[in-house]
C-alpha atoms as a PDB file:
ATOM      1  CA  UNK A   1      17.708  17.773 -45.264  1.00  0.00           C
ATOM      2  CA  UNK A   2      18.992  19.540 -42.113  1.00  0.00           C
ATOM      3  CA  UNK A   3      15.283  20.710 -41.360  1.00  0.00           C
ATOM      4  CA  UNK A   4      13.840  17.087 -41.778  1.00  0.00           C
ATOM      5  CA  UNK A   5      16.636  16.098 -39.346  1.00  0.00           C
ATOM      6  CA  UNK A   6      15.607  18.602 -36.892  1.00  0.00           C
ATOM      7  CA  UNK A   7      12.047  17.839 -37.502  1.00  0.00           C
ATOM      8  CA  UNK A   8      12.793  14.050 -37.061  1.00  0.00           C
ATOM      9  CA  UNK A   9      14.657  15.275 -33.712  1.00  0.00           C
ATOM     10  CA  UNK A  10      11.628  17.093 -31.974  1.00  0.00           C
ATOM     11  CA  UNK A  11       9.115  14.528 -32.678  1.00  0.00           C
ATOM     12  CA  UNK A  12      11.405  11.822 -31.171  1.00  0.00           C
ATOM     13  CA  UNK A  13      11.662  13.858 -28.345  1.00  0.00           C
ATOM     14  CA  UNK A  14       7.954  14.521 -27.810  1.00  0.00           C
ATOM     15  CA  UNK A  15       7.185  11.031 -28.291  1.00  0.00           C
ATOM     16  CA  UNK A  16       9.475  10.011 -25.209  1.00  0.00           C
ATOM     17  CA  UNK A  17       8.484  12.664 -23.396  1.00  0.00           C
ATOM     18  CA  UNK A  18       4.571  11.979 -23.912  1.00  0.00           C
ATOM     19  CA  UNK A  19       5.690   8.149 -22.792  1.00  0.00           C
ATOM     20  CA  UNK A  20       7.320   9.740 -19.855  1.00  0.00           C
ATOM     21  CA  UNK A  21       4.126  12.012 -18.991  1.00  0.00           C
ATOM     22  CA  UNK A  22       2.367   9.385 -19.147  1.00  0.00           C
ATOM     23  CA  UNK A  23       3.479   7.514 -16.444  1.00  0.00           C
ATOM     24  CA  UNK A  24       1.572   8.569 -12.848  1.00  0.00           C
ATOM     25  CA  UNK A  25       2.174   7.492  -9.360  1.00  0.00           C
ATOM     26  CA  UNK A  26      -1.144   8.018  -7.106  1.00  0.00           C
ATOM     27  CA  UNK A  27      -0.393   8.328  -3.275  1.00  0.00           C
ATOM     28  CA  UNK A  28      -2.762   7.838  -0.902  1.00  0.00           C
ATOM     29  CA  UNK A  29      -2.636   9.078   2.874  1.00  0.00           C
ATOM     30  CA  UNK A  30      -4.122   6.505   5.520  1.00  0.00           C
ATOM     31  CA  UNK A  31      -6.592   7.422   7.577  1.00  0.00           C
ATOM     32  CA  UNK A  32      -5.378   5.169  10.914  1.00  0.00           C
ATOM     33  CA  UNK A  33      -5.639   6.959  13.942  1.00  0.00           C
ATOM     34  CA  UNK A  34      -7.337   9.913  12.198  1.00  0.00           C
ATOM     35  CA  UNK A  35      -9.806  12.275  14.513  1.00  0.00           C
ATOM     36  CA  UNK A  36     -10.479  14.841  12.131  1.00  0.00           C
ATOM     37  CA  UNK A  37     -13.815  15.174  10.281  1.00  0.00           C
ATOM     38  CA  UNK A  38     -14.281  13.816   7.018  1.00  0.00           C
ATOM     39  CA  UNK A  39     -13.986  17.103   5.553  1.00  0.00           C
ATOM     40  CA  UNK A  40     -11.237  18.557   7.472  1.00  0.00           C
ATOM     41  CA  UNK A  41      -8.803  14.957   6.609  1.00  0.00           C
ATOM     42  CA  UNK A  42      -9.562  14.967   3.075  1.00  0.00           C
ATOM     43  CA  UNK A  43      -9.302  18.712   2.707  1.00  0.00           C
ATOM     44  CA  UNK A  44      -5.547  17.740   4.663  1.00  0.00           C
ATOM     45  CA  UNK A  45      -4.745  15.341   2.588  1.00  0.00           C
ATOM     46  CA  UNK A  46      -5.566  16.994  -0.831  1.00  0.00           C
ATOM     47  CA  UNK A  47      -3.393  20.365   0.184  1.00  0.00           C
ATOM     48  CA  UNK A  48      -0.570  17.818   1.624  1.00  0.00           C
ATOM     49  CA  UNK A  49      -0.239  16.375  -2.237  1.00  0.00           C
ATOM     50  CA  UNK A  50      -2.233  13.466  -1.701  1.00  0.00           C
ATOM     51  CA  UNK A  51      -4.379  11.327  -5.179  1.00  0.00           C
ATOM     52  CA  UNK A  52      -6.676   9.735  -2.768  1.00  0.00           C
ATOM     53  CA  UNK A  53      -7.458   8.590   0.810  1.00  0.00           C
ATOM     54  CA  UNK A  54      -6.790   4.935   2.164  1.00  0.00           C
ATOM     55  CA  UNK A  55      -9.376   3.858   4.923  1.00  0.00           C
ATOM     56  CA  UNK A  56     -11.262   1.449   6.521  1.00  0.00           C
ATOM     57  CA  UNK A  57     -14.617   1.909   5.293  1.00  0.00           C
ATOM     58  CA  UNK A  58     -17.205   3.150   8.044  1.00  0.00           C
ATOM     59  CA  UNK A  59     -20.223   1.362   8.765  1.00  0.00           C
ATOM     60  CA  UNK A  60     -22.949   3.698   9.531  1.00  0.00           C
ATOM     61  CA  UNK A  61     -24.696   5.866   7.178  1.00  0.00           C
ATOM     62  CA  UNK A  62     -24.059   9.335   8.492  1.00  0.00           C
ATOM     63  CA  UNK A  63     -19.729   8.570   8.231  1.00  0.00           C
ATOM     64  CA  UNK A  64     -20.111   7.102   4.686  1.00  0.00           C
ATOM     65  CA  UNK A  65     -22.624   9.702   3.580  1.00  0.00           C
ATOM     66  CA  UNK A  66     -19.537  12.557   4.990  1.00  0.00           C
ATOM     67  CA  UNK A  67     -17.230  10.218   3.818  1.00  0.00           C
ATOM     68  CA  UNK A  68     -18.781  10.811   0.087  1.00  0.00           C
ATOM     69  CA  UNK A  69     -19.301  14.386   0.039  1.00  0.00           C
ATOM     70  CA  UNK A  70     -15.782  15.171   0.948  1.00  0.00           C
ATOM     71  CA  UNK A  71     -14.382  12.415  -1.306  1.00  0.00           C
ATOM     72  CA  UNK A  72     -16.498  14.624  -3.966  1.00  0.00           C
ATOM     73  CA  UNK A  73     -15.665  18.099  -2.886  1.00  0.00           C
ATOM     74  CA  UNK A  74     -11.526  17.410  -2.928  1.00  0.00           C
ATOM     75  CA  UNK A  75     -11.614  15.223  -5.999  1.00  0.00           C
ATOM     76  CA  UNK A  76     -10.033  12.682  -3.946  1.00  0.00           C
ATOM     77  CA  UNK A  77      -9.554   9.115  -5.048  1.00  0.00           C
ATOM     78  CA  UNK A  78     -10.662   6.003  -2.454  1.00  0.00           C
ATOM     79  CA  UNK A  79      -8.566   2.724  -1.357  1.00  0.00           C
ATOM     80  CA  UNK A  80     -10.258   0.283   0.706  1.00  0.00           C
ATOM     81  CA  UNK A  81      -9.143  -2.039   3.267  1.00  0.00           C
ATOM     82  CA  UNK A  82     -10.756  -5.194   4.103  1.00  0.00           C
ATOM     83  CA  UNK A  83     -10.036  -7.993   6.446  1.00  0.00           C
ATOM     84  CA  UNK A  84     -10.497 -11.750   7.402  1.00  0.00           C
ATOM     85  CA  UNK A  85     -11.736 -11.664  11.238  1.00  0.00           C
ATOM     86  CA  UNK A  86      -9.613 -14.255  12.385  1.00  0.00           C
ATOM     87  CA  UNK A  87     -11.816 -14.728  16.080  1.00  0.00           C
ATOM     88  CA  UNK A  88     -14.506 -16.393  14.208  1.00  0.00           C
ATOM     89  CA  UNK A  89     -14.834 -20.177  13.151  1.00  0.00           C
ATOM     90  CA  UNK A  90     -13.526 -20.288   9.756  1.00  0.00           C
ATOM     91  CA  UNK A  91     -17.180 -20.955   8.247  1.00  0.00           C
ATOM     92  CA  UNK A  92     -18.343 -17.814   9.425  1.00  0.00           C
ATOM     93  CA  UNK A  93     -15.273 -16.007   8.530  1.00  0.00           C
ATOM     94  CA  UNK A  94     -14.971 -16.956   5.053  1.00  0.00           C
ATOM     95  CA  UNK A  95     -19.108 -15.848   4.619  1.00  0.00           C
ATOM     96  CA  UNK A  96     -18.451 -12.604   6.632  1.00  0.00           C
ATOM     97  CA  UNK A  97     -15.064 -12.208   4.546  1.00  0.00           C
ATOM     98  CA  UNK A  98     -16.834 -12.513   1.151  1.00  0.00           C
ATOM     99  CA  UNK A  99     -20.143 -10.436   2.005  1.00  0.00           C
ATOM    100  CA  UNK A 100     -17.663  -7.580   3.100  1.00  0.00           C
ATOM    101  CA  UNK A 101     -16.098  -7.523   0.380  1.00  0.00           C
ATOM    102  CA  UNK A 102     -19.162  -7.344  -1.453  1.00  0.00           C
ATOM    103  CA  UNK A 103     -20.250  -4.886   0.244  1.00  0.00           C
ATOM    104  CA  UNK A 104     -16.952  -2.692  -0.623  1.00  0.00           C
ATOM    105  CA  UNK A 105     -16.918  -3.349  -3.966  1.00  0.00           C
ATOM    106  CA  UNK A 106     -20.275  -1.288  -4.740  1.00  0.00           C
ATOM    107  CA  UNK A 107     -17.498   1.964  -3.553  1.00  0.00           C
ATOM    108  CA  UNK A 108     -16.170   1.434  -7.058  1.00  0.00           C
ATOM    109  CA  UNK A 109     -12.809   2.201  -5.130  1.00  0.00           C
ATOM    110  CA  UNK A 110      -9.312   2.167  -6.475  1.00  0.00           C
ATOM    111  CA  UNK A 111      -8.205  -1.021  -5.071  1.00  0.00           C
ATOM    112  CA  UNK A 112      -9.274  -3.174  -1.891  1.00  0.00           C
ATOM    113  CA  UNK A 113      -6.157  -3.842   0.204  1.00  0.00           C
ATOM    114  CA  UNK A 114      -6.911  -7.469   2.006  1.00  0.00           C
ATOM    115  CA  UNK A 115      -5.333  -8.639   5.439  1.00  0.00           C
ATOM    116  CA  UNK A 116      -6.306 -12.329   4.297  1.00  0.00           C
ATOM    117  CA  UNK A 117      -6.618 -15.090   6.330  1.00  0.00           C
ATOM    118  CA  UNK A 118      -3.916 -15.727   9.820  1.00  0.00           C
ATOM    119  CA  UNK A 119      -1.026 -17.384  10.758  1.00  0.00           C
ATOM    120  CA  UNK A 120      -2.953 -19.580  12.813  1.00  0.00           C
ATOM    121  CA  UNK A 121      -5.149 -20.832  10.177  1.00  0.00           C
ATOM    122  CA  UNK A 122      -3.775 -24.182   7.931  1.00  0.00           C
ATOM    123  CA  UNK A 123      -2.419 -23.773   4.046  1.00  0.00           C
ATOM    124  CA  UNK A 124      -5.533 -24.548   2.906  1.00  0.00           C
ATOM    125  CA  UNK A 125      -8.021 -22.613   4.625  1.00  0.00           C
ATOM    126  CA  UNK A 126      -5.850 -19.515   4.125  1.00  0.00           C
ATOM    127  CA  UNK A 127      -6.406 -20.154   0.298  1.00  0.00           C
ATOM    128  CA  UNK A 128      -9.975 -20.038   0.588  1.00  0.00           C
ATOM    129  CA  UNK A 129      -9.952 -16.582   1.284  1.00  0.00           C
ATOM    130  CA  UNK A 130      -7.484 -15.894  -1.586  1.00  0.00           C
ATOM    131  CA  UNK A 131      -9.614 -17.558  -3.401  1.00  0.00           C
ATOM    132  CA  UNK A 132     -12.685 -15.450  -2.239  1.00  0.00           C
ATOM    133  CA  UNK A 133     -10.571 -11.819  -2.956  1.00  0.00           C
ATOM    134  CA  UNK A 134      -9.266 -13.092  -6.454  1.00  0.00           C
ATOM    135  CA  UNK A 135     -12.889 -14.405  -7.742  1.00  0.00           C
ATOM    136  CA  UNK A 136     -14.670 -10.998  -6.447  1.00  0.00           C
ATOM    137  CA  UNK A 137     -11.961  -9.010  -7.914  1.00  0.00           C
ATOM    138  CA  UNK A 138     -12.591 -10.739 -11.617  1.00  0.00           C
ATOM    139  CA  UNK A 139     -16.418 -10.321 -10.773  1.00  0.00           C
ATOM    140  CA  UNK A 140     -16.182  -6.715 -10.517  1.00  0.00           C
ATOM    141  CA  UNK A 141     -12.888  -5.573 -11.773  1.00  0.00           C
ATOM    142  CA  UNK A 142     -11.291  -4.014  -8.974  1.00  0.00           C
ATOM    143  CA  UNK A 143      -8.054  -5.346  -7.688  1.00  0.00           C
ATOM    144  CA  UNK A 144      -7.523  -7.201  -4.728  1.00  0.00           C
ATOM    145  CA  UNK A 145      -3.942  -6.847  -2.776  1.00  0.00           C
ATOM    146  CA  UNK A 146      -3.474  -9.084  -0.362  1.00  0.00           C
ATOM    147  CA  UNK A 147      -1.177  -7.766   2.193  1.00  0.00           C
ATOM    148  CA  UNK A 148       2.263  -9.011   3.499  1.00  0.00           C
ATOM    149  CA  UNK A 149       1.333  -8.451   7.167  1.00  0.00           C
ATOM    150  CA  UNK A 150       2.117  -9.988  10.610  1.00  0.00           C
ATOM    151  CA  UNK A 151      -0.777 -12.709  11.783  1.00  0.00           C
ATOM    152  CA  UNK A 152      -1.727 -13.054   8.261  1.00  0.00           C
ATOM    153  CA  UNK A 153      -0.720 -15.947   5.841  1.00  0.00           C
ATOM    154  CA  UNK A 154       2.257 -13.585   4.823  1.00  0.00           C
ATOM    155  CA  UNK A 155       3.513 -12.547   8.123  1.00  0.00           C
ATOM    156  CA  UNK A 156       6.794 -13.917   6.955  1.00  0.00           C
ATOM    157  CA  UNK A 157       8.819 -14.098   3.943  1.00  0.00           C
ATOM    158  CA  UNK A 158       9.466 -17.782   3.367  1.00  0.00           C
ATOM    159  CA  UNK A 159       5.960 -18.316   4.302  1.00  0.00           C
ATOM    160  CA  UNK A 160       4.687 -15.901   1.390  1.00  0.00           C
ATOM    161  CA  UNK A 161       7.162 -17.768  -1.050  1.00  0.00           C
ATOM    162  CA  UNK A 162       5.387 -20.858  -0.014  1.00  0.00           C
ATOM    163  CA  UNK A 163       1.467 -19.591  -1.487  1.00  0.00           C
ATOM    164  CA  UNK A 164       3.397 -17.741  -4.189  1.00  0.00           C
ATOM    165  CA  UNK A 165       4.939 -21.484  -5.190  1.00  0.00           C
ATOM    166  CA  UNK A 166       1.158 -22.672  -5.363  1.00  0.00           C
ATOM    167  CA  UNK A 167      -1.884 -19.980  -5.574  1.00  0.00           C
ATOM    168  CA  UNK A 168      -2.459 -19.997  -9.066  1.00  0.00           C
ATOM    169  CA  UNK A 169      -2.804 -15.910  -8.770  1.00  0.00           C
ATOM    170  CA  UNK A 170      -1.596 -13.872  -5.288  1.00  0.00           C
ATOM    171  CA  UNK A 171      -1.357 -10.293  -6.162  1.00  0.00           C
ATOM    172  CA  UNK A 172       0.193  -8.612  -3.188  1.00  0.00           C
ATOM    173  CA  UNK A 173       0.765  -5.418  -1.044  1.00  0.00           C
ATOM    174  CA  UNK A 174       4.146  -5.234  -0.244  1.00  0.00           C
ATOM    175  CA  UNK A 175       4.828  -3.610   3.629  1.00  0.00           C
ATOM    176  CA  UNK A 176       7.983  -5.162   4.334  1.00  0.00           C
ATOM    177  CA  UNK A 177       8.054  -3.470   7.348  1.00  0.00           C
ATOM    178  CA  UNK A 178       6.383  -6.774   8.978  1.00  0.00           C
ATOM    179  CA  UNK A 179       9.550  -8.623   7.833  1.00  0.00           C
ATOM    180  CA  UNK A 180      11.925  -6.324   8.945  1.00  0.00           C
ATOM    181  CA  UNK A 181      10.488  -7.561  12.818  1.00  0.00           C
ATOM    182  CA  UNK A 182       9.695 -11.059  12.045  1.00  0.00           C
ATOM    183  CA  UNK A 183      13.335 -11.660  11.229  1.00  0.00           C
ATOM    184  CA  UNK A 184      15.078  -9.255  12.791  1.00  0.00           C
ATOM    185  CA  UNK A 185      16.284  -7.959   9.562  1.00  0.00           C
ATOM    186  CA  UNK A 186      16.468  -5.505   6.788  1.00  0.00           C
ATOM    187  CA  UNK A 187      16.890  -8.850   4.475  1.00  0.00           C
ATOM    188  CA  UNK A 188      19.544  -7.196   2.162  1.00  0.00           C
ATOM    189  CA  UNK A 189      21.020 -10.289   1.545  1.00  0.00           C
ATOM    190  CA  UNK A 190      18.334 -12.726   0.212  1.00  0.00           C
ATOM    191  CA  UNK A 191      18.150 -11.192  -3.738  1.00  0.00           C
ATOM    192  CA  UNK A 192      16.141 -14.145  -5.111  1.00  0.00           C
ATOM    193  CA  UNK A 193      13.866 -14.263  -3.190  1.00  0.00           C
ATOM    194  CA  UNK A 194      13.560 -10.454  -3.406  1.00  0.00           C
ATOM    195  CA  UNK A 195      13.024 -10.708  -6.640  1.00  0.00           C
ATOM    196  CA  UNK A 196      10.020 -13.382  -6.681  1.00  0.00           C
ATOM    197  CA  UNK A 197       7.809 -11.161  -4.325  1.00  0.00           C
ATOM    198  CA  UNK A 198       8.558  -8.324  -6.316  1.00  0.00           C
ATOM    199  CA  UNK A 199       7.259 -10.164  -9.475  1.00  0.00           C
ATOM    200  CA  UNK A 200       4.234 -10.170  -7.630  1.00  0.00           C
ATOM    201  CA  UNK A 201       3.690  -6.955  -5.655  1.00  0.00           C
ATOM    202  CA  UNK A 202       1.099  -4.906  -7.133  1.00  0.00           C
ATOM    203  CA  UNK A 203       0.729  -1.707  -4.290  1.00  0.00           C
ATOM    204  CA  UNK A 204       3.024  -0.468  -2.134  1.00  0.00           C
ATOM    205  CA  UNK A 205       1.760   0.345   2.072  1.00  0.00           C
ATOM    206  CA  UNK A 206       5.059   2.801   2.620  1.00  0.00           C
ATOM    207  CA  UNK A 207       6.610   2.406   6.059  1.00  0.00           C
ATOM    208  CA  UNK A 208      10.113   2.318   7.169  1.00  0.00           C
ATOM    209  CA  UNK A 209      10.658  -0.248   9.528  1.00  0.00           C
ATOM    210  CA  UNK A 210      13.974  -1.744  11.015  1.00  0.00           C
ATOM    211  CA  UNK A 211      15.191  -4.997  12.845  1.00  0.00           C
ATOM    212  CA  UNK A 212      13.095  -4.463  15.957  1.00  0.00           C
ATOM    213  CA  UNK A 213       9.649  -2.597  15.123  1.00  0.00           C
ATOM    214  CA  UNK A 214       7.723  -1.771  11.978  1.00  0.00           C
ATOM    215  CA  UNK A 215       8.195   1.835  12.449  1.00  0.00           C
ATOM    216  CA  UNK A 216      10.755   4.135  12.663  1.00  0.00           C
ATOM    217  CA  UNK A 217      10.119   7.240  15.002  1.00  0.00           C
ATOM    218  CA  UNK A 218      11.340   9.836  12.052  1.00  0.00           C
ATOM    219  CA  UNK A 219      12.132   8.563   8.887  1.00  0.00           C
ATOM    220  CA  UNK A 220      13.915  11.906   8.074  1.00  0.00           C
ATOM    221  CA  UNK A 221      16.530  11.282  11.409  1.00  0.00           C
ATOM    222  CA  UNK A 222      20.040  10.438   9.848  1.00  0.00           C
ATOM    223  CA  UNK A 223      20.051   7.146  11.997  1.00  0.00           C
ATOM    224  CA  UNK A 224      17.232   5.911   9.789  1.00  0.00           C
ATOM    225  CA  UNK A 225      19.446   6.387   7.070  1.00  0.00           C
ATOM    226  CA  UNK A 226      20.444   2.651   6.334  1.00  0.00           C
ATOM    227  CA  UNK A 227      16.986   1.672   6.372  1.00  0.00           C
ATOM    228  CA  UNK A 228      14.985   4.228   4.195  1.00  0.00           C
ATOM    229  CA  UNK A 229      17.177   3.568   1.628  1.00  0.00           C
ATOM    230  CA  UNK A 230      16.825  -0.215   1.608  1.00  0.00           C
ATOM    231  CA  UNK A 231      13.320   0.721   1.579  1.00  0.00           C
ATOM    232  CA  UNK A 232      13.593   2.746  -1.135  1.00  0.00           C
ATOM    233  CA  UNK A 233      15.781   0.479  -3.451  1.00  0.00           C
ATOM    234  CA  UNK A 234      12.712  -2.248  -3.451  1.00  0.00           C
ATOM    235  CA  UNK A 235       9.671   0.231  -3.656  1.00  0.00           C
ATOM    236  CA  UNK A 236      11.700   1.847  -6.681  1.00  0.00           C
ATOM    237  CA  UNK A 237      11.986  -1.422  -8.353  1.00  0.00           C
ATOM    238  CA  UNK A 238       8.490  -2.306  -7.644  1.00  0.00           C
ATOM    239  CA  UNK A 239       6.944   0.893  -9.291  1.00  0.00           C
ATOM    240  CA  UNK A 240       9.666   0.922 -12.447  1.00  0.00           C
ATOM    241  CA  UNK A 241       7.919  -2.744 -12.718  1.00  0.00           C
ATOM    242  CA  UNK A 242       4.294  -2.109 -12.003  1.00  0.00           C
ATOM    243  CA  UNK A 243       4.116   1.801 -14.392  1.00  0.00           C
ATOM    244  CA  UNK A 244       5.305  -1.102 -17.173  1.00  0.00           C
ATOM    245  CA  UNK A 245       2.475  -3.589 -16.267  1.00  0.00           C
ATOM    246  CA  UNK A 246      -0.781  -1.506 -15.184  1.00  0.00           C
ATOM    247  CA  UNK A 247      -0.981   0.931 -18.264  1.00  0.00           C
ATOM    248  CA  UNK A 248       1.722   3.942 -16.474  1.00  0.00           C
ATOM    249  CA  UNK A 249      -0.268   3.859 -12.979  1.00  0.00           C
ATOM    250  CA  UNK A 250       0.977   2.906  -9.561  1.00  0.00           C
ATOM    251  CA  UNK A 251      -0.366   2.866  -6.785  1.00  0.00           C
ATOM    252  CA  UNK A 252       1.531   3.843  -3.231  1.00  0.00           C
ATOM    253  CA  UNK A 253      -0.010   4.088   0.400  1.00  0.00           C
ATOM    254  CA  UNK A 254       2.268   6.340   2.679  1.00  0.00           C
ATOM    255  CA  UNK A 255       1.276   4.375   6.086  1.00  0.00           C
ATOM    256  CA  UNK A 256       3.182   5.525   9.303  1.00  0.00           C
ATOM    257  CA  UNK A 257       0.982   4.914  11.450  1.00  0.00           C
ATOM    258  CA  UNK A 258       0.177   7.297  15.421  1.00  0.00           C
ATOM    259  CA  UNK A 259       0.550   6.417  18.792  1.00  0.00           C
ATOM    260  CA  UNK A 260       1.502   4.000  20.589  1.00  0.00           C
ATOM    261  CA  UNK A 261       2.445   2.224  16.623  1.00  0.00           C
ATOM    262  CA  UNK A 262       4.274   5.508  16.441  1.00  0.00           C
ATOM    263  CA  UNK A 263       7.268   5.161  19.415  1.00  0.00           C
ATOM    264  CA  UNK A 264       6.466   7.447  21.955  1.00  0.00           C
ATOM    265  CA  UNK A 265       7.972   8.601  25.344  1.00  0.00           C
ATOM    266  CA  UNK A 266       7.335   6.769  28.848  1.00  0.00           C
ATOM    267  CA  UNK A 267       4.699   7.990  31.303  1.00  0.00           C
ATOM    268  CA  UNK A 268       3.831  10.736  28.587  1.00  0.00           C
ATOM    269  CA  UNK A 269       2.931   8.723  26.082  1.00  0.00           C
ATOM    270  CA  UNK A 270       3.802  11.734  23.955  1.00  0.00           C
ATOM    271  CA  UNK A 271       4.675  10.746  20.251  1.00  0.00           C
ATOM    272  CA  UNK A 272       8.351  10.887  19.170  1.00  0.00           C
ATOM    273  CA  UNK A 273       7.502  12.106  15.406  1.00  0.00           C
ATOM    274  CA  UNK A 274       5.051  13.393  13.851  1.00  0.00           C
ATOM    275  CA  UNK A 275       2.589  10.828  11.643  1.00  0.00           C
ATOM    276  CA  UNK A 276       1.268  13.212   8.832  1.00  0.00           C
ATOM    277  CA  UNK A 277       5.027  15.178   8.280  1.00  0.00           C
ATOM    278  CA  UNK A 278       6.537  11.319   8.291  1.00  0.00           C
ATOM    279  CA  UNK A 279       3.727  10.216   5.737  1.00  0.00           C
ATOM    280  CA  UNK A 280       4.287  13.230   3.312  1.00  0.00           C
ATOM    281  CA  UNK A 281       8.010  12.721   3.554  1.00  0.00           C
ATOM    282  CA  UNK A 282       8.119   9.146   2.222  1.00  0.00           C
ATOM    283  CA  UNK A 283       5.563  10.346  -0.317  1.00  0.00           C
ATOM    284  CA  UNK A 284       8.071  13.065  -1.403  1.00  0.00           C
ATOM    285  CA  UNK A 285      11.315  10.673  -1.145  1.00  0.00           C
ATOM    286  CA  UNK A 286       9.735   8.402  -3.331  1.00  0.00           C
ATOM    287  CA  UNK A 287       8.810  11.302  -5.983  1.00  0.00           C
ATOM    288  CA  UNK A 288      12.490  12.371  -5.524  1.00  0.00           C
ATOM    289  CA  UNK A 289      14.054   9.338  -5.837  1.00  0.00           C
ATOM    290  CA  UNK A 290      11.729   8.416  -9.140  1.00  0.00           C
ATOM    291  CA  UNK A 291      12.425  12.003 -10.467  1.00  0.00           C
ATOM    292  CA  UNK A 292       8.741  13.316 -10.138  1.00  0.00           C
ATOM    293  CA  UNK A 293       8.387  16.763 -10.133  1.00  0.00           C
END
């Protein structure tokens, strides 16, 4: 009896711990402001601990044929960002909008990450190119995350609550950095409404930002402290949520972006941190705070 117990025991705990193993995180590295080859970034970026690369996709055929090998060569996985270009009239914009997303979606990437639509444009219109992203991401089943982002419908969070109240579907990328500038807060004290967008938040950009910019010069600097953690308390809530609903995947961007996004020095222009080692420390905060090894 005591050896069925025991038995009992250690398959119990290798089914939990098969659950747990399960369960993956993928990070990606962004490629903003990058001036290393191909190659060299990816080959970066897979020593650094890095699933996959997040990028703006190249338009000639020489970058995307580099772009491919390397992608190949470091088993690397591929986000792709897309965009609504707000400078043209809003017929042209919605065609260019949907044949570049076409276009992307023959990359058989991860996920597209969407700035959709602008703060200047009307309720409505902004929905058509909601619209646009959710259809093409049925059509070819590859997500569509519309980003929370400054000069796009969500530049704000009451504004995002408003679509989220009537888009029938609004997956989003959560970079509440925007917010933090927008209103000049960390927003620790709206919970609710916290708690819709996280309902809805799908992939995470990862950047610390505070009451006056989207960045932080260091995330590691013990005045940062305050914020990373509030950071830290919604992304961890997000991923618990998202490992439950996409099959034990998740999906994370690490995106501090370089100079002059990055704070730098007058007259210099010299950087005051260092992108990459701020990138692959929120990567690794995250892992420690969610207890990956």
């Amino acid at each position: 009896m005591k050896k069925i117990f025991l038995l009992l025991l250690l398959f119990l705990f290798g089914f939990i711990f098969s659950v747990v193993a399960q369960d993956r995180i993928l990070f990606f590295q962004t490629n903003w402001g990058n001036q290393l080859s191909w190659d060299a970034f990816c080959k970066k970026a897979k020593e650094s601990g890095f699933d996959g690369i997040d990028i703006w996709l190249p338009n000639d055929k020489e970058n995307q044929d580099a772009l491919k090998r390397a992608l190949t060569k470091y088993e690397l996985k591929l986000n792709l960002m897309h965009g609504t270009v707000k400078s043209l009239p809003l017929k042209e914009s919605l065609k260019q909008y949907e044949e570049r997303l076409e276009e992307l979606m023959q990359w058989k990437p991860v996920l597209v990450n969407s700035h959709t639509g602008s703060d200047f444009f009307s309720y409505e219109d902004n929905l058509k190119f909601i619209e646009i992203g959710n259809r093409l991401s049925k059509k070819y089943n590859i997500p569509v995350y519309h980003e929370t982002h400054r000069g796009r419908f969500s530049y704000s969070l009451p504004e995002t609550l408003k679509y989220l109240d009537k888009a029938k579907e609004l997956p989003l990328t959560l970079d509440m950095s925007h917010w933090m500038v927008v209103h000049e807060s960390l927003l620790k004290t709206h919970k609710e409404k916290w708690e819709t967008i996280i309902r809805n938040v799908h992939h995470i950009h990862a950047r610390v930002g505070f009451e006056q910019a989207p960045q932080v010069n260091d995330p590691q600097a013990p005045e940062w402290k305050n914020a990373l953690d509030f950071h830290l308390d919604i992304w961890e809530q997000i991923i618990r949520k998202g490992l439950r609903e996409h099959n034990g995947v998740f999906t994370v961007t690490s995106e501090f972006g370089p100079p002059t996004y990055m704070p730098t020095a007058p007259y210099t222009r010299m950087p005051l941190g260092d992108q990459w080692k701020a990138n692959v420390f929120v990567m690794n905060a995250l892992k420690k705070r969610l207890g990956i090894q």
